[in-house]
N, C-alpha and C. Protein backbone atom coordinates (compact mmCIF):
# COMPACT_ATOMS: atom_id res chain seq x y z
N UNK A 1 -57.92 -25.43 55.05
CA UNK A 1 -58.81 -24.39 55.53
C UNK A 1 -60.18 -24.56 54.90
N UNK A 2 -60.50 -25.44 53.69
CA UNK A 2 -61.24 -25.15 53.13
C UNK A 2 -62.23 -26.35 53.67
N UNK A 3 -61.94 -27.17 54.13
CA UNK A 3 -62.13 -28.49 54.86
C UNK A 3 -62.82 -27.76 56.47
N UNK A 4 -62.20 -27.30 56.83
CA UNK A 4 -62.64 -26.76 58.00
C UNK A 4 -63.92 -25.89 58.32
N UNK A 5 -63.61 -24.71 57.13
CA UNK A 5 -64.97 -24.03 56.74
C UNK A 5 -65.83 -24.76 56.54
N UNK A 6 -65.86 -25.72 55.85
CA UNK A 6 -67.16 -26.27 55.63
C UNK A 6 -67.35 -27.06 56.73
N UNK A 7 -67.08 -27.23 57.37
CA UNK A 7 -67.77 -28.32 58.44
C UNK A 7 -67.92 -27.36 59.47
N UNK A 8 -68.39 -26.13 59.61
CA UNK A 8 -68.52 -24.98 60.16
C UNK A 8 -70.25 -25.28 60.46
N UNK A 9 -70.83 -24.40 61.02
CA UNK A 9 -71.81 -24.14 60.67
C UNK A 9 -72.46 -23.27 59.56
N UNK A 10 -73.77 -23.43 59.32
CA UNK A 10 -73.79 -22.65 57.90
C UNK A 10 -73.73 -20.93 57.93
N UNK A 11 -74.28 -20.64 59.03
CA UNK A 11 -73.84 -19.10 59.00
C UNK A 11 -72.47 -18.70 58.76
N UNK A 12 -71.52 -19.30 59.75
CA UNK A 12 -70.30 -18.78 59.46
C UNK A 12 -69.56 -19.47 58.31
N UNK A 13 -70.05 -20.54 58.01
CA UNK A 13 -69.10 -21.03 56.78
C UNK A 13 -69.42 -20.27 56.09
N UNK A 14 -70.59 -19.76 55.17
CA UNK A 14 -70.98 -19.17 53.97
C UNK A 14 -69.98 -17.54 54.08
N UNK A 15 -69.63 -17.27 55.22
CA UNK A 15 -68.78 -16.03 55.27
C UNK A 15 -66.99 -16.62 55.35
N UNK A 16 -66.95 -17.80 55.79
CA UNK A 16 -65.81 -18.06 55.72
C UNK A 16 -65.33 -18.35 54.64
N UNK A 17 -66.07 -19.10 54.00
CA UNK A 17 -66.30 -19.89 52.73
C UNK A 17 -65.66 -18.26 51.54
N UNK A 18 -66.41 -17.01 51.56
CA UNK A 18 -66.39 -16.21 50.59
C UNK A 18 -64.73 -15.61 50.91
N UNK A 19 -64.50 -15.75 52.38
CA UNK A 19 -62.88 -15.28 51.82
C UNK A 19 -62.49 -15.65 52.12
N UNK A 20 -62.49 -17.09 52.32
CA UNK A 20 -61.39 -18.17 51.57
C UNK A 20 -61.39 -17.65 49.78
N UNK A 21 -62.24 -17.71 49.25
CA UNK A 21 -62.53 -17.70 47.60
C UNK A 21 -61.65 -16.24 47.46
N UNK A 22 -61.85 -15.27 48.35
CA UNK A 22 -61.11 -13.90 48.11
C UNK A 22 -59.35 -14.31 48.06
N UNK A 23 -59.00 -15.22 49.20
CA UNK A 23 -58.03 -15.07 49.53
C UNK A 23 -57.70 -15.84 48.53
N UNK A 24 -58.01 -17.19 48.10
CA UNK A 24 -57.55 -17.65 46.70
C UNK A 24 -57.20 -16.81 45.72
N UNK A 25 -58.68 -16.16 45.41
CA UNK A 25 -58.11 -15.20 44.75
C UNK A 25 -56.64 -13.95 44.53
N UNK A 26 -56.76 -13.75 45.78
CA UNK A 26 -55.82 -12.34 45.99
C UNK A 26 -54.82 -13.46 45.93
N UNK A 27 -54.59 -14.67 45.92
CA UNK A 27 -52.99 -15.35 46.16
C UNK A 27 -53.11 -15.78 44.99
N UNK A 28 -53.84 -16.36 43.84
CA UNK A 28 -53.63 -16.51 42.34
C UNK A 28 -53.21 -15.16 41.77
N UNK A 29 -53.79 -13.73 41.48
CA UNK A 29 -53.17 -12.35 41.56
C UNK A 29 -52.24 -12.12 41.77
N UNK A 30 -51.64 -12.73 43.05
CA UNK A 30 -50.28 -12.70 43.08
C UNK A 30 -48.89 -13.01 42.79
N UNK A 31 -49.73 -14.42 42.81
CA UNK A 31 -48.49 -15.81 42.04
C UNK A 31 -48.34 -15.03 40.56
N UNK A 32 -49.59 -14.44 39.71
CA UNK A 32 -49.15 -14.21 38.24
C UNK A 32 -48.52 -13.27 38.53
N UNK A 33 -48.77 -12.47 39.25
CA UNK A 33 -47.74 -11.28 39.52
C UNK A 33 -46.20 -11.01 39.72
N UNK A 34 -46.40 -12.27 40.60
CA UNK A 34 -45.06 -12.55 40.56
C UNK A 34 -44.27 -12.90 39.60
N UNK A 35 -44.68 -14.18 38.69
CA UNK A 35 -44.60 -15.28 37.77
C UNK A 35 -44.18 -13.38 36.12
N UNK A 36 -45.01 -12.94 36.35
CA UNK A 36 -44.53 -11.81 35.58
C UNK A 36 -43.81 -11.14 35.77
N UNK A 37 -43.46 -10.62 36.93
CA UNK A 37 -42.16 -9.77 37.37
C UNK A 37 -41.28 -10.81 37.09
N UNK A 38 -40.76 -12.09 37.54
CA UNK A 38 -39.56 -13.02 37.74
C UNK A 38 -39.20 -12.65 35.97
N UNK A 39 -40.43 -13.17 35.11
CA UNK A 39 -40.29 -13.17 34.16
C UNK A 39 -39.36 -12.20 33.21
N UNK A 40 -40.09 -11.03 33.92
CA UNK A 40 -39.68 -9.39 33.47
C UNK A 40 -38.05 -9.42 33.78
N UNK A 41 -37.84 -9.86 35.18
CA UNK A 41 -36.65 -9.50 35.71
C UNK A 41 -35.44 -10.84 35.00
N UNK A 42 -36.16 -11.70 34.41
CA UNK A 42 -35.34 -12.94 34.57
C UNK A 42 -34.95 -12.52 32.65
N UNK A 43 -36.02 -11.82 31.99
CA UNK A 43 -35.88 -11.40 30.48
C UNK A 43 -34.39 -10.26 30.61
N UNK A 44 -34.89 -9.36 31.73
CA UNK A 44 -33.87 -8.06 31.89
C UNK A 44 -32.70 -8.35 32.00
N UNK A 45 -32.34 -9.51 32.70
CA UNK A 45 -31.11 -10.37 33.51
C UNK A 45 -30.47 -10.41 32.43
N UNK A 46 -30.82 -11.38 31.71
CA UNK A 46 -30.80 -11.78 30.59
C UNK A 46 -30.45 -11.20 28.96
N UNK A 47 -30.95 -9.82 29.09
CA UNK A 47 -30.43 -8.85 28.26
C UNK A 47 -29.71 -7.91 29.05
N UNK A 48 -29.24 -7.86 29.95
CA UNK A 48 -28.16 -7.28 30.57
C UNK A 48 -27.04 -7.82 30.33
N UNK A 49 -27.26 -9.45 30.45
CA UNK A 49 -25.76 -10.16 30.05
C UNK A 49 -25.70 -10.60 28.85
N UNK A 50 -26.69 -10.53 28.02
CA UNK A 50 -26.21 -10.71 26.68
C UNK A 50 -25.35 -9.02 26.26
N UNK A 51 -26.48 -7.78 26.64
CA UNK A 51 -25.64 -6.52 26.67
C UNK A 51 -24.24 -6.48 26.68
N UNK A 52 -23.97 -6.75 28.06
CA UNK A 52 -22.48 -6.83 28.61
C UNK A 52 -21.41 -7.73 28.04
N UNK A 53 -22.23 -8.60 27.73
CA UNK A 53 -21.26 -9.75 26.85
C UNK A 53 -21.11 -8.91 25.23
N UNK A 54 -22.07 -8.49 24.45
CA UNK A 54 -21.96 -7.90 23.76
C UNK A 54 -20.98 -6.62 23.69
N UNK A 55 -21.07 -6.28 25.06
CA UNK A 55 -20.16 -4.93 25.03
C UNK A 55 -18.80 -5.56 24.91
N UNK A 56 -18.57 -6.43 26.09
CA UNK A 56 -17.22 -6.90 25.78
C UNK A 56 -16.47 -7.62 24.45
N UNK A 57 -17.61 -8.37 23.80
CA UNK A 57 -17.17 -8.70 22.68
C UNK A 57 -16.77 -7.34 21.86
N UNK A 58 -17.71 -6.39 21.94
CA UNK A 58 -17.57 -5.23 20.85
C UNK A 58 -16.60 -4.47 21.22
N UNK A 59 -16.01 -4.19 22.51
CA UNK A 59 -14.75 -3.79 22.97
C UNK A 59 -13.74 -4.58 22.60
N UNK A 60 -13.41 -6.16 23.08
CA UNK A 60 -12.28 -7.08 22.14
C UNK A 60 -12.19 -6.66 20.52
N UNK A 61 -13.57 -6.55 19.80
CA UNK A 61 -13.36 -6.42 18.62
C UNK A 61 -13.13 -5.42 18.28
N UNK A 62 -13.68 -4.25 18.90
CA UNK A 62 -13.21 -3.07 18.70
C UNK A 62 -11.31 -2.89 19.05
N UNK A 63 -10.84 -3.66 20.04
CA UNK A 63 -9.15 -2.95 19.90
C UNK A 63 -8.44 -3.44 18.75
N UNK A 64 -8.97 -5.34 18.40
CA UNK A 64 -8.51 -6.03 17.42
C UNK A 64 -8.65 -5.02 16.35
N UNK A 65 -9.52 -4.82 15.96
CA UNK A 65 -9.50 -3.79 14.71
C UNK A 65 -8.63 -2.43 14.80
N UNK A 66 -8.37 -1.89 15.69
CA UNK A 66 -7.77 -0.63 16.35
C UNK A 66 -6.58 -1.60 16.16
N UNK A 67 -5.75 -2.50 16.70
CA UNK A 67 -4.58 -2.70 16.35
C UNK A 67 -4.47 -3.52 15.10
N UNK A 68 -5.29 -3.63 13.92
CA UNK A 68 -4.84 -3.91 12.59
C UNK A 68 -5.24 -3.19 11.71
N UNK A 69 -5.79 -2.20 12.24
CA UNK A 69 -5.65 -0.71 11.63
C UNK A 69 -4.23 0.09 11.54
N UNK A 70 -3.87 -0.25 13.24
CA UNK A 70 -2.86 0.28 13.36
C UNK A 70 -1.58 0.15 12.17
N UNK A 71 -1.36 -1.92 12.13
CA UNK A 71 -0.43 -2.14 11.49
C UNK A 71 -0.87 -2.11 9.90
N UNK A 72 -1.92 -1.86 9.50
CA UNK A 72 -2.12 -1.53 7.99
C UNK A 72 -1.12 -0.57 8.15
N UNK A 73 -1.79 0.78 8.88
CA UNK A 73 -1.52 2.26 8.70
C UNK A 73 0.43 2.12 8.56
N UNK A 74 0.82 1.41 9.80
CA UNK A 74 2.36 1.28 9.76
C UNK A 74 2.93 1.03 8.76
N UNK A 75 2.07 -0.08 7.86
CA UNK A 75 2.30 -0.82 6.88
C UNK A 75 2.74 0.47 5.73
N UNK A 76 1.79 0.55 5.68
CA UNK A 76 1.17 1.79 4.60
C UNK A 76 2.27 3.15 4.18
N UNK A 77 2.78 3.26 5.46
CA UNK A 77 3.54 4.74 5.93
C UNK A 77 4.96 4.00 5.58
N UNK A 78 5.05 2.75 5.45
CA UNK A 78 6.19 2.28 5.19
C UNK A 78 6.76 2.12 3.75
N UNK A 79 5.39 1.77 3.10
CA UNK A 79 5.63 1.42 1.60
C UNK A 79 6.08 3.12 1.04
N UNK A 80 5.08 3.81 1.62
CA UNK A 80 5.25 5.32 1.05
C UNK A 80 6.64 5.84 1.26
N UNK A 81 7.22 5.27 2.28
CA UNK A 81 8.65 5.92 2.45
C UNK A 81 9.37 5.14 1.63
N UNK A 82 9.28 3.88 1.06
CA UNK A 82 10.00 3.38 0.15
C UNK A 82 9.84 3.88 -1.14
N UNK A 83 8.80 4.18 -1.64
CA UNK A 83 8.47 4.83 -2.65
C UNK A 83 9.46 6.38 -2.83
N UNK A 84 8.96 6.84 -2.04
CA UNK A 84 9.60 8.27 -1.68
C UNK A 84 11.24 7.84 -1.83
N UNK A 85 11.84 6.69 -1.35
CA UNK A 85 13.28 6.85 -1.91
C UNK A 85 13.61 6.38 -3.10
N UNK A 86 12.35 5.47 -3.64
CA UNK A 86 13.01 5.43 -4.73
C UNK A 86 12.87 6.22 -5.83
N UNK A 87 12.15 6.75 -6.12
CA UNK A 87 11.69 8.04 -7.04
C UNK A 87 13.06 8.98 -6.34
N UNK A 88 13.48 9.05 -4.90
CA UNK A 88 14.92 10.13 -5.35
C UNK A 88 15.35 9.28 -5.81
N UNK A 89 16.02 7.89 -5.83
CA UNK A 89 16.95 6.70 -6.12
C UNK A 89 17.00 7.41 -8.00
N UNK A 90 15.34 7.41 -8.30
CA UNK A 90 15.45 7.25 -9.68
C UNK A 90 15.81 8.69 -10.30
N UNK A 91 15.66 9.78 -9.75
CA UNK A 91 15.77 10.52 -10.25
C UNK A 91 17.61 10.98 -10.15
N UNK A 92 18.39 10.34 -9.00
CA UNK A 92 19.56 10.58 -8.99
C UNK A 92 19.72 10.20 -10.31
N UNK A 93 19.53 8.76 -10.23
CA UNK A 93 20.12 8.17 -11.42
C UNK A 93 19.76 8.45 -13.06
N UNK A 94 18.65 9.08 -13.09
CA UNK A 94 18.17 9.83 -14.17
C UNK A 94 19.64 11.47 -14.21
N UNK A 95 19.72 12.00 -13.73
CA UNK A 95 20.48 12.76 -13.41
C UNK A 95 22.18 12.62 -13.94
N UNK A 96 21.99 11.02 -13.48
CA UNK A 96 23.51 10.60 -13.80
C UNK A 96 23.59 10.19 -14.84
N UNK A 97 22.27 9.63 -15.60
CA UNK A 97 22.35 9.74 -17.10
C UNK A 97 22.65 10.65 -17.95
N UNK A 98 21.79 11.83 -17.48
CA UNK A 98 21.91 13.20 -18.59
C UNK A 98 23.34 13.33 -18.75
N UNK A 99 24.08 13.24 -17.76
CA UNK A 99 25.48 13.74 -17.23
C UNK A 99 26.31 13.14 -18.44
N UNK A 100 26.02 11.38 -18.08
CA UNK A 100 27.11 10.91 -18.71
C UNK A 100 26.64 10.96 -20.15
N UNK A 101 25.44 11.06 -20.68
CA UNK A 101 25.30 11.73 -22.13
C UNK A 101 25.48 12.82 -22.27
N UNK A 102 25.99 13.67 -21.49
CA UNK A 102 26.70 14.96 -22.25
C UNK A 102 27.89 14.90 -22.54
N UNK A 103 28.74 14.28 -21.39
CA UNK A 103 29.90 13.63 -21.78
C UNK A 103 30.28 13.11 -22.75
N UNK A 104 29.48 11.84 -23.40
CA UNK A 104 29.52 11.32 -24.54
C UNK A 104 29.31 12.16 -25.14
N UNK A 105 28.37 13.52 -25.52
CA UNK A 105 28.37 14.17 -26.84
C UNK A 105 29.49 15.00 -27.13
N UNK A 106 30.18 15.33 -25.57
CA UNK A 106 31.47 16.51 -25.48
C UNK A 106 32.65 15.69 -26.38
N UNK A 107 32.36 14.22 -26.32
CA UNK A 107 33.49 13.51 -26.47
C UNK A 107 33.36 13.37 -27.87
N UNK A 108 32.36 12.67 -28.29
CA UNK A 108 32.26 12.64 -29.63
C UNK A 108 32.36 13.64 -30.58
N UNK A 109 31.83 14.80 -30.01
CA UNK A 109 32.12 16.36 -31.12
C UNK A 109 33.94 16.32 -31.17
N UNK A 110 34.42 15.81 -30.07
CA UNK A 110 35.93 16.05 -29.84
C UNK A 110 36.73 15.30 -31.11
N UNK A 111 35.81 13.86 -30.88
CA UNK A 111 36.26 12.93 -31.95
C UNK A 111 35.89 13.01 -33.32
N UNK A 112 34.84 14.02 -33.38
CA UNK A 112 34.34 14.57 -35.07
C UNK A 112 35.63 15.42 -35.40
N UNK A 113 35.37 16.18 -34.51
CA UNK A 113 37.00 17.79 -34.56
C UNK A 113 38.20 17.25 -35.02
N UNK A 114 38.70 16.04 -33.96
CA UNK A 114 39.80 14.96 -34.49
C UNK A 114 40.12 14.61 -35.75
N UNK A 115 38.86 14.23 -36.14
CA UNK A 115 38.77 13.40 -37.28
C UNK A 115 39.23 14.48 -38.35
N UNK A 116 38.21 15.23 -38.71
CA UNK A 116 38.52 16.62 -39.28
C UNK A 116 39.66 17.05 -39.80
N UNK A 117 40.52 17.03 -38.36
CA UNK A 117 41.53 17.60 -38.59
C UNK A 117 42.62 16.69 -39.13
N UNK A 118 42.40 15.89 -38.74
CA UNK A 118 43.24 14.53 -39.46
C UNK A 118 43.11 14.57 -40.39
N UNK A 119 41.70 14.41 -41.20
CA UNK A 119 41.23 14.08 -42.42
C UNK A 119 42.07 15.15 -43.31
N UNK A 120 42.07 16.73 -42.86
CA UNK A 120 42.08 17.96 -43.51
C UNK A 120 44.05 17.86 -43.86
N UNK A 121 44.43 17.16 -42.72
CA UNK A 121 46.31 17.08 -42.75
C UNK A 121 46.55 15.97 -44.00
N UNK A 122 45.60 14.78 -43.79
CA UNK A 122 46.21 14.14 -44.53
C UNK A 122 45.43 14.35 -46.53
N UNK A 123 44.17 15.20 -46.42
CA UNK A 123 43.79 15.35 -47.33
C UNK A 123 45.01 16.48 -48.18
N UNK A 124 45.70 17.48 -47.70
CA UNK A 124 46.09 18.27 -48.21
C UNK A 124 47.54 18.09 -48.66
N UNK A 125 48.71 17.31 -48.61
CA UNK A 125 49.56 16.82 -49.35
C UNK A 125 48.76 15.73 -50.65
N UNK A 126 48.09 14.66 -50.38
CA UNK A 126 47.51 14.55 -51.40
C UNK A 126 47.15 14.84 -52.59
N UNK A 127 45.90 15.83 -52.06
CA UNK A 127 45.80 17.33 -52.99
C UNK A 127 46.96 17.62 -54.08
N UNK A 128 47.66 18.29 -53.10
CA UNK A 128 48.83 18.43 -54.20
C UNK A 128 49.59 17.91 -54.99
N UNK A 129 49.50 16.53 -54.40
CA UNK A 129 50.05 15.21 -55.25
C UNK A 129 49.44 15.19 -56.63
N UNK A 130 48.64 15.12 -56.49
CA UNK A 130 47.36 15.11 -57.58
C UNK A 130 47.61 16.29 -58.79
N UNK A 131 47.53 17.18 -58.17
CA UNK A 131 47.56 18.73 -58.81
C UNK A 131 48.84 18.79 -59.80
N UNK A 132 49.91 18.59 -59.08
CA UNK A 132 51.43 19.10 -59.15
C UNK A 132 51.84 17.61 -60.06
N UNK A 133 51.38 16.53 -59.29
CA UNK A 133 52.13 15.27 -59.80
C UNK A 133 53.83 15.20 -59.14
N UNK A 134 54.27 16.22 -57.97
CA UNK A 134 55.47 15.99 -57.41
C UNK A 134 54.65 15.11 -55.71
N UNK A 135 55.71 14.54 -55.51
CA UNK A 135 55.73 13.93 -53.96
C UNK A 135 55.73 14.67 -53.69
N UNK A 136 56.20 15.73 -53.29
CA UNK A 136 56.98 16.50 -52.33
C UNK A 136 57.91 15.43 -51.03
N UNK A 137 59.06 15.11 -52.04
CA UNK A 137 59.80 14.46 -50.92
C UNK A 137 59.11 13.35 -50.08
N UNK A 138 58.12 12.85 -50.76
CA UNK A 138 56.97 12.02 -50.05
C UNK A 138 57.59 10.79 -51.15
N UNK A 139 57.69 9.89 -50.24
CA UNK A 139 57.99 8.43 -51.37
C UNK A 139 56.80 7.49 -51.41
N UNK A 140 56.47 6.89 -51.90
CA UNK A 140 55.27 5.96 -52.25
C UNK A 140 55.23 5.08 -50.75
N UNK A 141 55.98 4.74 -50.22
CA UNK A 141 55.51 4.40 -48.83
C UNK A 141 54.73 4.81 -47.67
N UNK A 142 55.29 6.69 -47.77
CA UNK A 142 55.06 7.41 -46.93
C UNK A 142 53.29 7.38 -48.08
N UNK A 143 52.54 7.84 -49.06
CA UNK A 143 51.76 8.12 -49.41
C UNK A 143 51.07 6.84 -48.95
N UNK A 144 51.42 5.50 -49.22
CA UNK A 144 50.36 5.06 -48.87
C UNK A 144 49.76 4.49 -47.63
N UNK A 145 50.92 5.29 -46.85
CA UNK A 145 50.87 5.08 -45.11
C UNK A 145 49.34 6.19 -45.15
N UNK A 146 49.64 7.08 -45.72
CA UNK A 146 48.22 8.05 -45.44
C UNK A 146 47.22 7.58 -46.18
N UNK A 147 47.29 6.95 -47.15
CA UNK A 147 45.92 6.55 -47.62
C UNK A 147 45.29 5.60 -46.46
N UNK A 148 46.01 4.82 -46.58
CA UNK A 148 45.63 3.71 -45.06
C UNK A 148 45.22 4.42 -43.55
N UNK A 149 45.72 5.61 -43.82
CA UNK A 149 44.86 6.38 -42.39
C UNK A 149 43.92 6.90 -42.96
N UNK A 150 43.61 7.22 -43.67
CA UNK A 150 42.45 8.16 -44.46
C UNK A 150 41.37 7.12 -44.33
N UNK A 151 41.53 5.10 -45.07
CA UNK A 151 40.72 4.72 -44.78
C UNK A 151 40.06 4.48 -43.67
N UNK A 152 41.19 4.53 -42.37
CA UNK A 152 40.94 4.53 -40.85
C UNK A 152 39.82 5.61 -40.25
N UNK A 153 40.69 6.57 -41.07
CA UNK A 153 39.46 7.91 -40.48
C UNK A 153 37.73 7.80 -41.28
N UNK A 154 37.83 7.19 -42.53
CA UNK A 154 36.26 6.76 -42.95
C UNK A 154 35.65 6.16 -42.31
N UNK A 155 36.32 4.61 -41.75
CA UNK A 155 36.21 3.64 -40.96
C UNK A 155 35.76 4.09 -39.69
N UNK A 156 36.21 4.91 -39.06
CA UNK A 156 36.24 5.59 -37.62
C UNK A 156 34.88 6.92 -37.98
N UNK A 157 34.58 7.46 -38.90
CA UNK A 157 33.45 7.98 -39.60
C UNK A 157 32.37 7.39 -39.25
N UNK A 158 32.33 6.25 -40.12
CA UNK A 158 31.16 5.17 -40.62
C UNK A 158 30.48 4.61 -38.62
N UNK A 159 31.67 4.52 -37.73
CA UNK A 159 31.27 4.49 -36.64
C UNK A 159 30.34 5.24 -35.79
N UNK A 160 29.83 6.50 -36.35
CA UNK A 160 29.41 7.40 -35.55
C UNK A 160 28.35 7.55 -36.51
């Protein structure tokens, strides 16, 4: 077109000539115009799908975490219930201690009482042995059958 204008005559070229230069113009105006919108739209595009990709990543990562939260928490609720039985576990068995140490003390006062009384049977012919200087019908066998329990019952003493 611009070829043409000029080989016009000069009146009308010099008017053809000026909008041609307009129309250049108004079509450079436009091209940047465009060239900026594509731009705009091609930036937007572009952070839309990084967005969306982002969302989806942050949704995947978000359930991953939601289900190893989950199994901590399971985890967690599990140990506590083990705990929880064994503290009863321990306290039964604390329980069954006291028990069987009372037992043992019921038993042993039984076996002090025993002793006692043993000691007190076989101390008291003795005694009199001593005192009197008669057996009483007691022969030196029978006496030293009781000394020999007497040492039993020290012996059985010295144990406790």
């Amino acid at each position: 077109m611009d070829l043409e204008a000029r080989s016009l005559q000069p009146n009308v070229k010099a008017v053809l000539l000026a909008k041609l230069r307009e129309y250049k113009s108004d079509l450079n105006n436009l091209k940047s115009e465009h060239k900026r919108l594509a731009s705009a739209n091609s930036n937007q595009a572009a952070r839309d799908d990084l967005l969306e990709s982002g969302m989806a990543d942050a949704m995947s990562v978000s359930a991953n975490q939601r289900g190893r939260l989950m199994m901590s928490t399971e985890r967690l609720n599990e140990s506590s219930d083990r705990i929880k039985e064994s503290r009863r576990t321990m306290r039964e068995i604390e329980e069954l201690g006291v028990s069987i140490l009372q037992d043992l003390h019921q038993q042993r006062q039984s076996l002090l009482h025993a002793n006692d009384t043993v000691f007190l049977l076989l101390k008291v012919p003795y005694r009199h042995h001593l005192l009197t200087g008669k057996f009483e019908g007691k022969d030196e066998k029978e006496i030293n059958e009781e000394r020999r329990k007497k040492e039993q019952v020290k012996e059985i003493k010295m144990l406790f």
